[in-house]
N, C-alpha and C. Protein backbone atom coordinates (compact mmCIF):
# COMPACT_ATOMS: atom_id res chain seq x y z
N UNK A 1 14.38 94.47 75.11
CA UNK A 1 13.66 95.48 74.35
C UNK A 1 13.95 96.87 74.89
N UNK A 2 14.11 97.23 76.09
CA UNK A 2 14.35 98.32 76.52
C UNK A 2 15.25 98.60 76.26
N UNK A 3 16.74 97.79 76.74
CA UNK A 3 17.92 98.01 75.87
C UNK A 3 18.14 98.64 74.56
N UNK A 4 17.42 98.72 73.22
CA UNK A 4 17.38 98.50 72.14
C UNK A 4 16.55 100.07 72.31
N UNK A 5 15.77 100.17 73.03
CA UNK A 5 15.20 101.28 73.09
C UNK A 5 15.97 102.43 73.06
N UNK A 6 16.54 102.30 74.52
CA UNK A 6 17.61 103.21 75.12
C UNK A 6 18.63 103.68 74.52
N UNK A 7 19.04 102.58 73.26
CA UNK A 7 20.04 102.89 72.03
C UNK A 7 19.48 103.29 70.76
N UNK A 8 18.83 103.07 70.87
CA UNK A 8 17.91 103.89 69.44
C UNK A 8 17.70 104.99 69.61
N UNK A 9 17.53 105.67 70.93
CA UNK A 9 17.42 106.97 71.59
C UNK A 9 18.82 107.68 71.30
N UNK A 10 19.55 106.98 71.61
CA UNK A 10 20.80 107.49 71.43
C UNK A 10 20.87 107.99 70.22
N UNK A 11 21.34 107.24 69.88
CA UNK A 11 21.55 107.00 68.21
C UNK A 11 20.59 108.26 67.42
N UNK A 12 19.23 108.44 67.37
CA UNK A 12 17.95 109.25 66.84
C UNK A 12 19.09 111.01 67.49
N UNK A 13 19.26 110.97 69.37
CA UNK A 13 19.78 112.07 69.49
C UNK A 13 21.36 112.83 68.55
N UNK A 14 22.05 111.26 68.56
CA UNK A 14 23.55 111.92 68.20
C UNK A 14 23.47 111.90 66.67
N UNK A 15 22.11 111.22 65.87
CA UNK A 15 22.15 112.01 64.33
C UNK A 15 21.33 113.57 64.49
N UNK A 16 20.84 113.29 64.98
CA UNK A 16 19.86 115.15 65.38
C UNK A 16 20.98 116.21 65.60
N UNK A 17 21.73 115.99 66.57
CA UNK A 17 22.99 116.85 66.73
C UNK A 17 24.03 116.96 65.76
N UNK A 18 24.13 116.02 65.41
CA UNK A 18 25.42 115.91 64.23
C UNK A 18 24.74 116.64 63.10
N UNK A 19 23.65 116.76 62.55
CA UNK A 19 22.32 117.71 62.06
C UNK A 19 23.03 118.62 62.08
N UNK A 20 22.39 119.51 63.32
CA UNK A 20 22.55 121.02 63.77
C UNK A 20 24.06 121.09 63.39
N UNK A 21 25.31 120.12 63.96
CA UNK A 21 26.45 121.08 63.78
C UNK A 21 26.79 120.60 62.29
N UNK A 22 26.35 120.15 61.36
CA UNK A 22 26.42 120.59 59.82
C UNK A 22 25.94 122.00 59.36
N UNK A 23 25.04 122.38 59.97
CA UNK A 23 24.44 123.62 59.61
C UNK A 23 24.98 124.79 60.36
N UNK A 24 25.84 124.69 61.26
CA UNK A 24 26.05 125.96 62.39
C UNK A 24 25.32 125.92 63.47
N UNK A 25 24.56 124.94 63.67
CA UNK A 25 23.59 125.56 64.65
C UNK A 25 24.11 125.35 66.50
N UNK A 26 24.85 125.15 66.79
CA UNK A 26 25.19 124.84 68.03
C UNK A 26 24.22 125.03 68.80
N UNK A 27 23.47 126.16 68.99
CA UNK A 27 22.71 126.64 70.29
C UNK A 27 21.72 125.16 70.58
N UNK A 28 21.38 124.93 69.20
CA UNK A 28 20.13 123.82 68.34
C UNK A 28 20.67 122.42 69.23
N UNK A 29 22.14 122.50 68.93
CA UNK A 29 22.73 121.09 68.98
C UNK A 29 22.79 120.59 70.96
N UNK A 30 23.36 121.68 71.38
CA UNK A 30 23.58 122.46 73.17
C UNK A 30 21.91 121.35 73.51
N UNK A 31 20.97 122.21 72.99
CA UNK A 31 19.95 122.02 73.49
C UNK A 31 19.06 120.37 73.31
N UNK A 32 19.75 119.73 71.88
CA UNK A 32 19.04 118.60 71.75
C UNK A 32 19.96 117.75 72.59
N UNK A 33 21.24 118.07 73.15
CA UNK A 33 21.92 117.22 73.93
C UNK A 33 21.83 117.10 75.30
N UNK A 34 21.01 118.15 76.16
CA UNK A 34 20.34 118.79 77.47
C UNK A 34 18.89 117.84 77.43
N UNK A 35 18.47 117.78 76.15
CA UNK A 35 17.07 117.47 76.52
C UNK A 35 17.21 115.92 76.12
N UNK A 36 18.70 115.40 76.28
CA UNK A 36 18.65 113.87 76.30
C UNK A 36 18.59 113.42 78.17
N UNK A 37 18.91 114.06 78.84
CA UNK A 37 18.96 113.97 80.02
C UNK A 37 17.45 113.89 80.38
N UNK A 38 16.93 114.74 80.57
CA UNK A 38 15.40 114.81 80.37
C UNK A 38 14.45 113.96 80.40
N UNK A 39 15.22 113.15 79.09
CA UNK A 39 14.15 112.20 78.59
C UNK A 39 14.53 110.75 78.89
N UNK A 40 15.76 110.96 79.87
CA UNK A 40 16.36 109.29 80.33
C UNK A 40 17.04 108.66 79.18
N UNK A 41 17.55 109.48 78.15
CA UNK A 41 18.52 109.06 77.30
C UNK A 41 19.78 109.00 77.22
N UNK A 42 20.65 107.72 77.23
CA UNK A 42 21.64 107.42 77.82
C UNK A 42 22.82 108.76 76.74
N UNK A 43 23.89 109.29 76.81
CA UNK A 43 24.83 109.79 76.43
C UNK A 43 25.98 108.97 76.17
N UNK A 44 26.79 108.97 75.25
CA UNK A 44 27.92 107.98 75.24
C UNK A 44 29.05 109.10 74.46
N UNK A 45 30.19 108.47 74.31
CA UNK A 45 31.18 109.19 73.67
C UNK A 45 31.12 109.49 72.17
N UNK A 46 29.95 109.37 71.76
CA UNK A 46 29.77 109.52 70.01
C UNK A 46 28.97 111.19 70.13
N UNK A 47 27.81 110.97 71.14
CA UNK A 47 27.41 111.91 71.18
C UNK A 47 27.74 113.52 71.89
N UNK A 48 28.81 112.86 72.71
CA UNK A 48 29.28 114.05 73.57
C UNK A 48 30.49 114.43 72.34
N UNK A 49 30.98 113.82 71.23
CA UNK A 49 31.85 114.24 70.40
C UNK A 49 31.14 114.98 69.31
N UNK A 50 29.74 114.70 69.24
CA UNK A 50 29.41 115.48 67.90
C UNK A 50 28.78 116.91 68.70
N UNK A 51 28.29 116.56 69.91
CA UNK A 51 28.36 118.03 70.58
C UNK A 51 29.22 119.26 70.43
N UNK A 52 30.61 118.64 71.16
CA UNK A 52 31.55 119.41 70.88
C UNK A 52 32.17 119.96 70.04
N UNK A 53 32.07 119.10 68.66
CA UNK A 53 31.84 119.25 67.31
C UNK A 53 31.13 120.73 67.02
N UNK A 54 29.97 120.79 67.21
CA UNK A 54 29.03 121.89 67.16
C UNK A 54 29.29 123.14 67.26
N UNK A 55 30.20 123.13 68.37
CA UNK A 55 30.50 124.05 69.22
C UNK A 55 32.11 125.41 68.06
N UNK A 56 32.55 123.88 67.28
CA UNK A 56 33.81 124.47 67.18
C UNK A 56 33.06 125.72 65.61
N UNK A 57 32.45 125.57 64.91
CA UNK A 57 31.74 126.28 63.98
C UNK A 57 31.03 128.06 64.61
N UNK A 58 31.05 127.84 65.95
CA UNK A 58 30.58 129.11 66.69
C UNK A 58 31.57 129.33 67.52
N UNK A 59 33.01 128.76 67.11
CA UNK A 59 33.66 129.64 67.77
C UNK A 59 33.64 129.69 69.60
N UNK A 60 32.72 128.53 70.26
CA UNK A 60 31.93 128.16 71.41
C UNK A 60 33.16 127.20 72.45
N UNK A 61 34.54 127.66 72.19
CA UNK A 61 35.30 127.11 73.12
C UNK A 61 34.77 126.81 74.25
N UNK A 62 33.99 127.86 75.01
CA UNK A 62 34.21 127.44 76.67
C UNK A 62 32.78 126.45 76.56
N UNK A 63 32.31 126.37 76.17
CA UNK A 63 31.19 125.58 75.87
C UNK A 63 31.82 124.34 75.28
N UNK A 64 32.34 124.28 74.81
CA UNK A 64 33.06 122.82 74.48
C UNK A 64 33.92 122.28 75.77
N UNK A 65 34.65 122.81 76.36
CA UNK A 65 34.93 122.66 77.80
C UNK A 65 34.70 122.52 78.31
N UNK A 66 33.47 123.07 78.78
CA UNK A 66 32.04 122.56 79.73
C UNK A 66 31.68 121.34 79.56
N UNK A 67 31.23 121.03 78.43
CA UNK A 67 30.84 119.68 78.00
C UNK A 67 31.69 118.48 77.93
N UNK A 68 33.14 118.71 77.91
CA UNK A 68 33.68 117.93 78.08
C UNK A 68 34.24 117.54 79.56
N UNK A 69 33.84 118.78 80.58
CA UNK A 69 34.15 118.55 82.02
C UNK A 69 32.99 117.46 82.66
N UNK A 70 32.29 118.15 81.92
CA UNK A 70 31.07 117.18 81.68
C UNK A 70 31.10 115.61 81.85
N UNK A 71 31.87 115.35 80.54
CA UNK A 71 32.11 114.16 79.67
C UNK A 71 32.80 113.63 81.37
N UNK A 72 33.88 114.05 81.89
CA UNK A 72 34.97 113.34 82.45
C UNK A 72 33.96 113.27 84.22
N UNK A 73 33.22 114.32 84.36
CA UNK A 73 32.42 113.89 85.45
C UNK A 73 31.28 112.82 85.41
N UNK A 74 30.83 112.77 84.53
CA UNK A 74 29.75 111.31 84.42
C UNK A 74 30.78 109.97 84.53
N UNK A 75 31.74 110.26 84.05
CA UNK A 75 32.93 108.75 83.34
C UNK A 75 32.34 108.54 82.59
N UNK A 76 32.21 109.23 81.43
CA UNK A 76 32.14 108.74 79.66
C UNK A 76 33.52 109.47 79.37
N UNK A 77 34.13 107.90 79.11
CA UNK A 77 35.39 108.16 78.77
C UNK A 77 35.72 109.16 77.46
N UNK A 78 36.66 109.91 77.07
CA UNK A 78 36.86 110.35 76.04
C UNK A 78 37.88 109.61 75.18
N UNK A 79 37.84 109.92 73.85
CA UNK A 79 38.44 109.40 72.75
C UNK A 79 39.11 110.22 71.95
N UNK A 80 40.12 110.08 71.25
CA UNK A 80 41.18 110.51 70.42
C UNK A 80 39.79 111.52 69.60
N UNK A 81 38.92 110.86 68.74
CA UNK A 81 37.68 112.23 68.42
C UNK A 81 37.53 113.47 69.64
N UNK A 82 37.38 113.16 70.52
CA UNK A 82 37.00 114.02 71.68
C UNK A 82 37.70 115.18 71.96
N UNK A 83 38.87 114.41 72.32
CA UNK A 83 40.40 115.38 72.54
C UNK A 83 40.67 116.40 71.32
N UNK A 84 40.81 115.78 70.29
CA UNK A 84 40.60 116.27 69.17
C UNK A 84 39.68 117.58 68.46
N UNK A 85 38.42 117.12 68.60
CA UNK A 85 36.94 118.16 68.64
C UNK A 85 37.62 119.04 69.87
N UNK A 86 38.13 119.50 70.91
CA UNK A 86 37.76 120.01 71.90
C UNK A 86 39.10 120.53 71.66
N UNK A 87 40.30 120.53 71.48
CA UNK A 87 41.56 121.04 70.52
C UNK A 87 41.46 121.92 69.66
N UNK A 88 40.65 121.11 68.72
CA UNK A 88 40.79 122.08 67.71
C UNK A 88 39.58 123.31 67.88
N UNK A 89 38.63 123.36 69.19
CA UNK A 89 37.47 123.87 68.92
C UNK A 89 38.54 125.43 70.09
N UNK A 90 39.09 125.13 70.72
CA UNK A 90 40.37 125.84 71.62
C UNK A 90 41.12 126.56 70.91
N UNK A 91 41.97 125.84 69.73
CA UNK A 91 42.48 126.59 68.71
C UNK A 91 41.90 127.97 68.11
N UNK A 92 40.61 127.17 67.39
CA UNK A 92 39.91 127.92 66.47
C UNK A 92 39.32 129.18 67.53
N UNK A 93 39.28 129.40 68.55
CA UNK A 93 39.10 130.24 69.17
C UNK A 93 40.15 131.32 70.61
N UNK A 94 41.39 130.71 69.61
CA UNK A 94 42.63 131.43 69.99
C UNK A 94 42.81 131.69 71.76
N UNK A 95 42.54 129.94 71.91
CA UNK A 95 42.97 129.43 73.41
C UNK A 95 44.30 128.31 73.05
N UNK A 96 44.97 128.71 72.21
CA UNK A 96 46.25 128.19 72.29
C UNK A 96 46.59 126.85 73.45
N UNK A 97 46.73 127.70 74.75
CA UNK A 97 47.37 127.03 75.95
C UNK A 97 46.66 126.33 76.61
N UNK A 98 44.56 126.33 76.02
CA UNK A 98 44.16 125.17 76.53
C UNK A 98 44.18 124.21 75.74
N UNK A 99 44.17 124.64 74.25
CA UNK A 99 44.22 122.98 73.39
C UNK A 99 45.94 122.50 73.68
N UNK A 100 46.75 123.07 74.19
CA UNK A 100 48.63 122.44 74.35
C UNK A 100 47.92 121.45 76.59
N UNK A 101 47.41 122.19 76.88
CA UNK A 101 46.82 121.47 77.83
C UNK A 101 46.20 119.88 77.69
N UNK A 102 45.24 120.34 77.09
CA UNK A 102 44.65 119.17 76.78
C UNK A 102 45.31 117.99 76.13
N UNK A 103 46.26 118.49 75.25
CA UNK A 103 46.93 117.81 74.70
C UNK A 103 48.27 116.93 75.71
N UNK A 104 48.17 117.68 76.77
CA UNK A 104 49.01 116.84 78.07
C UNK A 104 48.15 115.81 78.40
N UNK A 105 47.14 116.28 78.81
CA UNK A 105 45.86 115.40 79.59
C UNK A 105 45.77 114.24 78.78
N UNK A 106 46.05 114.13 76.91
CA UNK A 106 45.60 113.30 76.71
C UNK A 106 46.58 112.56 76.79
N UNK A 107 48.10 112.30 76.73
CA UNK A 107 49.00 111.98 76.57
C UNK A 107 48.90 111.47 77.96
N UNK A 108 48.82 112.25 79.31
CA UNK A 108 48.34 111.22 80.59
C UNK A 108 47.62 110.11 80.36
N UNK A 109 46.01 110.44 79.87
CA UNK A 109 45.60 109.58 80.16
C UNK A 109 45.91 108.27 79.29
N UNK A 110 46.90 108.51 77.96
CA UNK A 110 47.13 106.95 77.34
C UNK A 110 46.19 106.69 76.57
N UNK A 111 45.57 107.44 75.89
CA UNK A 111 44.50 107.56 74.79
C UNK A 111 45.29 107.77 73.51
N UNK A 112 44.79 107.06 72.54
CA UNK A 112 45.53 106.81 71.21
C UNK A 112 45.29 108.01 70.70
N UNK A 113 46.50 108.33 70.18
CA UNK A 113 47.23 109.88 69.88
C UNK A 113 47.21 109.72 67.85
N UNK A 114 46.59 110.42 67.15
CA UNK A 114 46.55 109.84 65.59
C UNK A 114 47.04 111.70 65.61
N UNK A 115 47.26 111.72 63.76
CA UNK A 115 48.26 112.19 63.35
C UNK A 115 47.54 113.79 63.31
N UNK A 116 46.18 113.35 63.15
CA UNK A 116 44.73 115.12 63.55
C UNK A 116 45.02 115.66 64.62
N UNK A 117 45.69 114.77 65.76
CA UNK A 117 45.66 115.09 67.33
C UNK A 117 47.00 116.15 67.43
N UNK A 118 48.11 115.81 66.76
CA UNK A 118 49.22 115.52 66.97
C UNK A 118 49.13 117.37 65.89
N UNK A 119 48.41 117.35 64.54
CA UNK A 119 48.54 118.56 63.71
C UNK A 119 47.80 119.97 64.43
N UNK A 120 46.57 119.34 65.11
CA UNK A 120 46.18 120.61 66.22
C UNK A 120 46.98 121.03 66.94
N UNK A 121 47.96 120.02 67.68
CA UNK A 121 48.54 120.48 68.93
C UNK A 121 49.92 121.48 68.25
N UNK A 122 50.22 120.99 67.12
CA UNK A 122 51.29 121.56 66.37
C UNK A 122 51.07 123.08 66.02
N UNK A 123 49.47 122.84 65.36
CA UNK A 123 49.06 124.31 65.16
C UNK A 123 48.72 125.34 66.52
N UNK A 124 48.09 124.69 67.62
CA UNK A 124 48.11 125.45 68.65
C UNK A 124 49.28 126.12 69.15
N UNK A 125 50.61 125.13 68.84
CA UNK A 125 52.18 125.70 69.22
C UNK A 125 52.58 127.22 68.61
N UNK A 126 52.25 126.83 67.26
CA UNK A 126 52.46 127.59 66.41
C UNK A 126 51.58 128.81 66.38
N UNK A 127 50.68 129.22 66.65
CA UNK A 127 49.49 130.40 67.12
C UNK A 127 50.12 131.10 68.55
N UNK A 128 50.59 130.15 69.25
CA UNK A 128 50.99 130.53 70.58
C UNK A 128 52.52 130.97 70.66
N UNK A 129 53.12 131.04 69.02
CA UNK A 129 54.43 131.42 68.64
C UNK A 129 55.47 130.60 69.48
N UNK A 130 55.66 129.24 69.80
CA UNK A 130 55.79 128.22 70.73
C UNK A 130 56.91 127.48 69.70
N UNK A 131 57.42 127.98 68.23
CA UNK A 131 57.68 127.44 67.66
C UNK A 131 58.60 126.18 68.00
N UNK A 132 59.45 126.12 68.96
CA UNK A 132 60.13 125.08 69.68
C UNK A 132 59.13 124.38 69.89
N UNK A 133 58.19 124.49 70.89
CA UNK A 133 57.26 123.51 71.12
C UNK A 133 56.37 122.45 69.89
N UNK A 134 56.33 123.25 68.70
CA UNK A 134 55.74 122.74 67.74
C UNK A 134 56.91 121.73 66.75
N UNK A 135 58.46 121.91 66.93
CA UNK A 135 59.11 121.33 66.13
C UNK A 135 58.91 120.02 67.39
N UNK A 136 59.06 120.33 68.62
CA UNK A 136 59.21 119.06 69.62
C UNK A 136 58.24 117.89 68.87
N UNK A 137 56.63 118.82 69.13
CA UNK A 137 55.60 117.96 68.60
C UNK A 137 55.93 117.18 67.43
N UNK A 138 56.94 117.60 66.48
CA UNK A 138 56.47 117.04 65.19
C UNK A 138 57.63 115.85 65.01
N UNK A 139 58.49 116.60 65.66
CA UNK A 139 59.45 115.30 66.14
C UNK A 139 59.20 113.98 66.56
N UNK A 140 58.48 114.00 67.59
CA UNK A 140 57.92 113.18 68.61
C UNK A 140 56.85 112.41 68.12
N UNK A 141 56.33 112.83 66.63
CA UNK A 141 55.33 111.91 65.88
C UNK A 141 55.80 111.00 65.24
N UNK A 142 57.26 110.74 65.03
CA UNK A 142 57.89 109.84 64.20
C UNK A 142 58.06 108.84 65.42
């Protein structure tokens, strides 16, 4: 029963957040994901992705960074969503060379690479006028 608890908690937090970042609200979203700690509510990789999610609508790069340094200091592993959300949230806030970063990191760590992962990192090339780097990328998807 507690089990069931502890995931229903979850679950109640990462639709509440996924909420806020439909609407813009990041600050909203920041805060219902802080006050899962709080309340002894477990975090998993659904919810640390719709966080970061949040973030990319405000333009909240380093805040998505945070949260994902986050992510990698607890060991909640990240996922192709993750890398992804936190890419494109880098992009959209004309950090080029950390979403082409990340995009190493994920390729280290051996995390399944889909074709969203692969069009951020392309577009980050391409913002960062990298155009070599972006034909490499697109190469390298075949």
């Amino acid at each position: 029963a507690s089990r069931s608890r502890v995931e229903s908690g979850t679950i109640i937090f990462s639709a509440a957040i996924s909420a806020c970042e439909k609407v813009s609200r990041w600050a909203e979203a920041l805060h219902l994901f802080a006050s899962m700690a709080q309340r002894q509510v477990a975090s998993n990789a659904i919810t640390f992705n719709t966080a970061i999610s949040a973030f990319e609508e405000g333009g909240e790069w380093q805040k998505a960074l945070q949260l994902f340094s986050v992510m990698l200091h607890i060991q909640v592993e990240p996922d192709t969503i993750t890398y992804g959300a936190v890419m494109v949230t880098c992009t959209a806030g004309s950090q080029w060379t950390k979403a082409l970063c990340l995009f190493g990191m994920m390729q280290q760590s051996k995390t399944e690479m889909d074709s969203m992962v692969f069009a951020v990192a392309i577009s980050a090339s391409e913002k960062g006028r990298q155009r070599g780097m972006a034909t490499c990328l697109f190469d390298s998807m075949a």
